[in-house]
C-alpha atoms as a PDB file:
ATOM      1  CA  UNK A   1       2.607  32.895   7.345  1.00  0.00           C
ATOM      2  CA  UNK A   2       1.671  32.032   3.676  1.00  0.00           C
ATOM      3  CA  UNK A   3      -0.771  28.968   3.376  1.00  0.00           C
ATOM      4  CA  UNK A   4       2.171  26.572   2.069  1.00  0.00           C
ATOM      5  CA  UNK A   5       4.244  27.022   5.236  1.00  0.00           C
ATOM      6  CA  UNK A   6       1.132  27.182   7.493  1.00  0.00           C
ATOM      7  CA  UNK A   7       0.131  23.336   5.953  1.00  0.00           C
ATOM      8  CA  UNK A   8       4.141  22.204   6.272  1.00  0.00           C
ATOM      9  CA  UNK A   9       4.101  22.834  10.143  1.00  0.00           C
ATOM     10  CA  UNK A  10       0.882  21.796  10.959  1.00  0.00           C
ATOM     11  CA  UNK A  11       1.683  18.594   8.900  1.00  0.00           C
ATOM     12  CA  UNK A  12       5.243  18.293  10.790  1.00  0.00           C
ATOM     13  CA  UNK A  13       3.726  19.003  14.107  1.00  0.00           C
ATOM     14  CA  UNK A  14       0.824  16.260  13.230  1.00  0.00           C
ATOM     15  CA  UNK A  15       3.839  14.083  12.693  1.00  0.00           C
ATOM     16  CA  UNK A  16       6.132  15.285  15.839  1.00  0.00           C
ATOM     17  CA  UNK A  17       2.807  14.435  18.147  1.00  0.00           C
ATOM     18  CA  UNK A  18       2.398  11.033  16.908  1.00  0.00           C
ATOM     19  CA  UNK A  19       4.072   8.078  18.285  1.00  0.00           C
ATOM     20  CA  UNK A  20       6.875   8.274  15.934  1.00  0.00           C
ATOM     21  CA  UNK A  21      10.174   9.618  16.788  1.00  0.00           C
ATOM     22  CA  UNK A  22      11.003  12.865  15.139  1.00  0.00           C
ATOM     23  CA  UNK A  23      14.262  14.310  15.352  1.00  0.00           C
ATOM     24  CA  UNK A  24      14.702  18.234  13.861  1.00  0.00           C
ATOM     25  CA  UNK A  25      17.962  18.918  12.166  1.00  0.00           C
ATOM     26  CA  UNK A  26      18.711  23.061  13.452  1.00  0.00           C
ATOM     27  CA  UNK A  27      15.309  23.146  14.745  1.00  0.00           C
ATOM     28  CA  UNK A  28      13.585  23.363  10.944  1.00  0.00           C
ATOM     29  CA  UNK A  29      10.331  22.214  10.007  1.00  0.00           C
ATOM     30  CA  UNK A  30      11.647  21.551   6.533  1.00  0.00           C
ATOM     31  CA  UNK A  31      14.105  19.333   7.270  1.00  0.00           C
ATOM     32  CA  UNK A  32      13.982  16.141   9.834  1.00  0.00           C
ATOM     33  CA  UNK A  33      14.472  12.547  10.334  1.00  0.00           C
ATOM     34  CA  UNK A  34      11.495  10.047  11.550  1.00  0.00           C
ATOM     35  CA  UNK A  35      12.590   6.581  13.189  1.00  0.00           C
ATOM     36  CA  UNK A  36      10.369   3.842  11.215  1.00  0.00           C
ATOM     37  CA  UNK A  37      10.032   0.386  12.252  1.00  0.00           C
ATOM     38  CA  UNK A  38       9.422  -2.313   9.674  1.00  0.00           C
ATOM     39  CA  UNK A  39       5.918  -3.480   9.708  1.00  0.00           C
ATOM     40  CA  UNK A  40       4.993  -6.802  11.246  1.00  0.00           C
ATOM     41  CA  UNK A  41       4.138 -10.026   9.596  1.00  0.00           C
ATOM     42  CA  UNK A  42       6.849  -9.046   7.087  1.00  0.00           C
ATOM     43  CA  UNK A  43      10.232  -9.849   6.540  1.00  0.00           C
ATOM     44  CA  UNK A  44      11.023  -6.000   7.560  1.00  0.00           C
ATOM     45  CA  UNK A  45       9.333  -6.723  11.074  1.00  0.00           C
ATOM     46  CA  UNK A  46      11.999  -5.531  13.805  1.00  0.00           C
ATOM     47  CA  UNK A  47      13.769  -3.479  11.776  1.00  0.00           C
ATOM     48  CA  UNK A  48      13.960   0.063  12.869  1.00  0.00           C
ATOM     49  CA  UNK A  49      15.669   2.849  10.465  1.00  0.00           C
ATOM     50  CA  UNK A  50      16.162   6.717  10.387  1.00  0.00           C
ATOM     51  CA  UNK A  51      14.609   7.970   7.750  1.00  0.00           C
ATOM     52  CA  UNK A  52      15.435  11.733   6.348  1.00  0.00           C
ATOM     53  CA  UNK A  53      12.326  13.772   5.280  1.00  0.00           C
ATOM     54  CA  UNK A  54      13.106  17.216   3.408  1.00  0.00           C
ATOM     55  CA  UNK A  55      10.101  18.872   2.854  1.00  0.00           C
ATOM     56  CA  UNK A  56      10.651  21.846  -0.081  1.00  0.00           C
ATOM     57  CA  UNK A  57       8.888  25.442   0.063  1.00  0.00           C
ATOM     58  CA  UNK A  58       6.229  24.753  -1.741  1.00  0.00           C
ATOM     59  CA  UNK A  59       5.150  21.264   0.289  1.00  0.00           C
ATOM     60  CA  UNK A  60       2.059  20.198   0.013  1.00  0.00           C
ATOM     61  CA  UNK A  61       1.492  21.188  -3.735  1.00  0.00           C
ATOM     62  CA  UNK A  62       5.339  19.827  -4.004  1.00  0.00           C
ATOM     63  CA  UNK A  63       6.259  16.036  -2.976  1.00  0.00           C
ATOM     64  CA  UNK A  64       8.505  15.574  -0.088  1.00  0.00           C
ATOM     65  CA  UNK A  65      12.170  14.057  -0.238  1.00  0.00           C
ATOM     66  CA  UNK A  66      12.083  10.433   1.567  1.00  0.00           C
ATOM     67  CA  UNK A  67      15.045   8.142   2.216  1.00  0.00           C
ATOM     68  CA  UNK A  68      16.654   6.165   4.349  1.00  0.00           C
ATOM     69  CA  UNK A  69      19.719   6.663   6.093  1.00  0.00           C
ATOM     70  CA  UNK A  70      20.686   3.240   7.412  1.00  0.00           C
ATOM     71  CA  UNK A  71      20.596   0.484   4.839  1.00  0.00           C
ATOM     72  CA  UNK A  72      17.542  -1.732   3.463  1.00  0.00           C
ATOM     73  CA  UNK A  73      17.336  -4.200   0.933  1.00  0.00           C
ATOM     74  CA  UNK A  74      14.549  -3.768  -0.969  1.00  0.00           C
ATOM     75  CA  UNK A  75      13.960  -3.856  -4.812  1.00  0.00           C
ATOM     76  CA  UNK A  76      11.998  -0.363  -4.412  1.00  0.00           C
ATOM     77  CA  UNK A  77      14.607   1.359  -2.298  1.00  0.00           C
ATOM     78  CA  UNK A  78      18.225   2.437  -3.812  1.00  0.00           C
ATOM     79  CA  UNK A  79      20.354   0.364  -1.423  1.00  0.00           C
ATOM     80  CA  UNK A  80      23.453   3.051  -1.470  1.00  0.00           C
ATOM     81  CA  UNK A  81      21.756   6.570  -1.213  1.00  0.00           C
ATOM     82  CA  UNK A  82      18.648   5.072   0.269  1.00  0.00           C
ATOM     83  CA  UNK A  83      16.187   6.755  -2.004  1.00  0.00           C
ATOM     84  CA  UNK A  84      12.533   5.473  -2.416  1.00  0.00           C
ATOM     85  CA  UNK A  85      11.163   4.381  -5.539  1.00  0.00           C
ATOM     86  CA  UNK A  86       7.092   4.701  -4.834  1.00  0.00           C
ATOM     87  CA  UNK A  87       4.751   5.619  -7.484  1.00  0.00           C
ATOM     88  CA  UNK A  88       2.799   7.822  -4.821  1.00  0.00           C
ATOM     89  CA  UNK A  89       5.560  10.209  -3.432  1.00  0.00           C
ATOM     90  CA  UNK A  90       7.308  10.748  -7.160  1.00  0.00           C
ATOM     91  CA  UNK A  91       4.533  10.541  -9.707  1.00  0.00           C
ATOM     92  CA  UNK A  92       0.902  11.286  -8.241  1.00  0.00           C
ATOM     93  CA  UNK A  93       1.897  12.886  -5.050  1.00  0.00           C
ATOM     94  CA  UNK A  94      -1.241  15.573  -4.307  1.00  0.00           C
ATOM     95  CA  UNK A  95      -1.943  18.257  -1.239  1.00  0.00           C
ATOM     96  CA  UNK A  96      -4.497  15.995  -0.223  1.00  0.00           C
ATOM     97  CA  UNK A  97      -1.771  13.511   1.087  1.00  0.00           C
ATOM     98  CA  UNK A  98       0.284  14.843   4.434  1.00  0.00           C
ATOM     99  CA  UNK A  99       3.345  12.920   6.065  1.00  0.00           C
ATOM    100  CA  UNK A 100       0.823  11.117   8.644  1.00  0.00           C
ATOM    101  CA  UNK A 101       0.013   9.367   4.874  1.00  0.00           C
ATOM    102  CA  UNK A 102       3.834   8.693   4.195  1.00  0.00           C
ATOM    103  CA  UNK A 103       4.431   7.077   7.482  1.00  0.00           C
ATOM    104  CA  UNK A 104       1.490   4.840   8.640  1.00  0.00           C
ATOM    105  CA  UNK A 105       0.472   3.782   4.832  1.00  0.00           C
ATOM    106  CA  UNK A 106       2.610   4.244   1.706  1.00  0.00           C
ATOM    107  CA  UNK A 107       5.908   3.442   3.293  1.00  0.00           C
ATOM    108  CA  UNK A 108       4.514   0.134   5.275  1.00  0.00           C
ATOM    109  CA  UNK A 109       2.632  -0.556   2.314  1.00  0.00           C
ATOM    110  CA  UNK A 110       5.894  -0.442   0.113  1.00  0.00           C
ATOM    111  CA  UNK A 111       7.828  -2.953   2.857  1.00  0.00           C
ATOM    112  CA  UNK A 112       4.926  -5.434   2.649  1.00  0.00           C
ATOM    113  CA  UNK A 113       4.063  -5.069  -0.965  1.00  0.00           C
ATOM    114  CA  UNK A 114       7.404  -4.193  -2.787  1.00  0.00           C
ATOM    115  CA  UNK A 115       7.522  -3.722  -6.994  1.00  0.00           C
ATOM    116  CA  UNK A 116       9.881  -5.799  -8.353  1.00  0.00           C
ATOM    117  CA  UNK A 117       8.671  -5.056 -11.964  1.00  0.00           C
ATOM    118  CA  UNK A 118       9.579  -1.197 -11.292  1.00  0.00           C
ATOM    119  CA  UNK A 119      13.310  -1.679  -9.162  1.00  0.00           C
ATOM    120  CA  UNK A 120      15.347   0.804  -8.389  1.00  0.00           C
ATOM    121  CA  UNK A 121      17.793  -1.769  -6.779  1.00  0.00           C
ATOM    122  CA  UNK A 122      17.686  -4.348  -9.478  1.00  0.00           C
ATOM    123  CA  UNK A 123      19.591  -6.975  -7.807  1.00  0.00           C
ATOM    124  CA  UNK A 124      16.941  -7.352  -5.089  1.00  0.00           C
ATOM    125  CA  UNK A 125      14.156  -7.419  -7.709  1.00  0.00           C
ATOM    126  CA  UNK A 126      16.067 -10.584  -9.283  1.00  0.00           C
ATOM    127  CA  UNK A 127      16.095 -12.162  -6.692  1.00  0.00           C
ATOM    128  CA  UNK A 128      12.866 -11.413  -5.079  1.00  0.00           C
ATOM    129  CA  UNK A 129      11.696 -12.839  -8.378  1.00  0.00           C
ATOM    130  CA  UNK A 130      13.875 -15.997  -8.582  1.00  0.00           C
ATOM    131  CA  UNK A 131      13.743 -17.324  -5.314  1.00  0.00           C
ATOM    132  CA  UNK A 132      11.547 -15.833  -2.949  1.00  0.00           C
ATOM    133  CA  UNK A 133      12.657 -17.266   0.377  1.00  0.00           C
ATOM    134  CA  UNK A 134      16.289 -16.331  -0.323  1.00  0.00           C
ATOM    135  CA  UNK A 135      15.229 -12.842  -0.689  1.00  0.00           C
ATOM    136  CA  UNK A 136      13.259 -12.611   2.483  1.00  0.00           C
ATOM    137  CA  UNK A 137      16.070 -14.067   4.252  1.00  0.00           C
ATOM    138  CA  UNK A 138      18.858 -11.437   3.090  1.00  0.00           C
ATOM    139  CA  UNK A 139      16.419  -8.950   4.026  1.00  0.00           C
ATOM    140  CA  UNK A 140      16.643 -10.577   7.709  1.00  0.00           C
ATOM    141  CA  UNK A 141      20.018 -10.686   7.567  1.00  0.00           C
ATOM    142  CA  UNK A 142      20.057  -6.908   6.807  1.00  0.00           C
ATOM    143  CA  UNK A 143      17.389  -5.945   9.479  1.00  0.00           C
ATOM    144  CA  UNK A 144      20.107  -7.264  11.596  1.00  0.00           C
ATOM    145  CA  UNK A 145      23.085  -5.463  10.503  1.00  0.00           C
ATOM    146  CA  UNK A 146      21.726  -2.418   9.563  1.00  0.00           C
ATOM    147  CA  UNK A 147      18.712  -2.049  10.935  1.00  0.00           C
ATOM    148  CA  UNK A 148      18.964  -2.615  15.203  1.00  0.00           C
ATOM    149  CA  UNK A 149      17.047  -1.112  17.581  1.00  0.00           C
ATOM    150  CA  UNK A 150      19.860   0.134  19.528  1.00  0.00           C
ATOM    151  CA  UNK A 151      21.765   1.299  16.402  1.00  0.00           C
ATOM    152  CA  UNK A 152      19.398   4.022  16.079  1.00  0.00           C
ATOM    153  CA  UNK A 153      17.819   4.947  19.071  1.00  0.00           C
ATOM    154  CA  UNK A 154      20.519   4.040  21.830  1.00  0.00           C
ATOM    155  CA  UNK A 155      20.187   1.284  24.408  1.00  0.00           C
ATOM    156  CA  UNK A 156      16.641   1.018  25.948  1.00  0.00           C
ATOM    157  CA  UNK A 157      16.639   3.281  29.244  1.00  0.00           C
ATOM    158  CA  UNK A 158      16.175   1.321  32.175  1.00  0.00           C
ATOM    159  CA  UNK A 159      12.821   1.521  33.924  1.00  0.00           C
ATOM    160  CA  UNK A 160      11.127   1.332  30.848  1.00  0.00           C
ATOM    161  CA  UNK A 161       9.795  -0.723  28.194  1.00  0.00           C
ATOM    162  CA  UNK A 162       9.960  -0.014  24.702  1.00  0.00           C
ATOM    163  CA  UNK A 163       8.776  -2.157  22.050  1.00  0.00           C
ATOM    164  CA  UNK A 164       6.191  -1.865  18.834  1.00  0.00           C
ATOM    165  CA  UNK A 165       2.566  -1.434  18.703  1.00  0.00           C
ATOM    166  CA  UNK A 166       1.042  -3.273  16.003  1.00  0.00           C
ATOM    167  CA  UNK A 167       1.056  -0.219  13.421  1.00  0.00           C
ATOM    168  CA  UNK A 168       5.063  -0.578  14.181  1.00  0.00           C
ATOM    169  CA  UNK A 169       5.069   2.762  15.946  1.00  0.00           C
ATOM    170  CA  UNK A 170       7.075   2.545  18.887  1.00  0.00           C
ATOM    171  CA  UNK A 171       5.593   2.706  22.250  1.00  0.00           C
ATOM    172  CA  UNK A 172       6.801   2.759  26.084  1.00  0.00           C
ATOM    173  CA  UNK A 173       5.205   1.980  28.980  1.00  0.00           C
ATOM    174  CA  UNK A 174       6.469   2.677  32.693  1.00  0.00           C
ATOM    175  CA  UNK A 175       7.872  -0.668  34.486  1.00  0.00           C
ATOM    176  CA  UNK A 176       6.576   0.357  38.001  1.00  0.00           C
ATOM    177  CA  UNK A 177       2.833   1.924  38.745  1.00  0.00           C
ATOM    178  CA  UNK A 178       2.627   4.928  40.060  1.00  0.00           C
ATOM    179  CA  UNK A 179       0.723   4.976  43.488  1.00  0.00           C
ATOM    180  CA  UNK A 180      -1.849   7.388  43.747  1.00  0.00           C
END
């Protein structure tokens, strides 16, 4: 296994063991989607979307393909195809960064810090910039038709509990106690 590969599934497998949601599409490492929830104390916060990762043959040394697959308003994020606009995955992406980077910093750093001076949806960037409060609450009004819980990852099951952590990973935890 060459050293590019070797770095793409240990990278992928970091990913698939942490608490975020993974799903393979025909069992590749170089193609997948990761359920992200929108990061708290932000307008995002209870928003949960499917996000497709395509990693190409030459990942690290080459940046990974990141977008969303269920709507988001955002003035960094192309509202239609769901491409993402971020400085770090398109312009300085390095082999120092892995996809442990991509989902518990850059892209909850892009929901609570969004560019309005660099859009790639321009209408949200406008407004963003003319009335603030207007924005945020189109973006809530998205979270909840786009962006449910249950439109991505089903009903919750019962017996358990699912919610968000404070890093917005989700998390479950067992309604009964076992007995020893």
């Amino acid at each position: 296994m060459s050293a590019p590969n070797k770095r793409r599934d240990t990278d992928f497998y970091k990913l698939l063991m942490s608490d975020f949601i993974v799903e393979t599409i025909d069992d590749s490492t170089n193609q997948f989607n990761v359920v992200f929830h929108g990061p708290k104390e932000s307008p995002y916060e209870g928003g949960v979307w499917k996000i497709q990762v395509k990693l190409p043959d030459s990942y690290p040394y080459k940046r990974p393909s990141i977008k969303f697959l269920n709507k988001i308003l955002h003035p960094n994020i192309d509202e239609s195809s769901g491409a993402v606009c971020m400085n770090v995955i398109n312009e300085t992406w390095n082999s120092a960064f892995d996809l442990a980077n991509v989902f518990e910093t850059f892209l909850p750093l892009l929901l609570l810090y969004p560019n309005p001076s660099d859009p790639f949806n321009v209408d949200a960037a406008v407004q963003m910039l003319r009335d603030k409060e207007q924005y945020e609450k189109r973006v809530k009004e998205y979270c909840e038709q786009y962006a449910k819980r249950e439109n991505i990852l089903g009903p919750p099951v019962e017996g358990r509990n699912t919610s968000e952590d404070s890093d917005g990973k989700a998390t479950s935890s067992d309604d009964e106690t076992a007995e020893p």
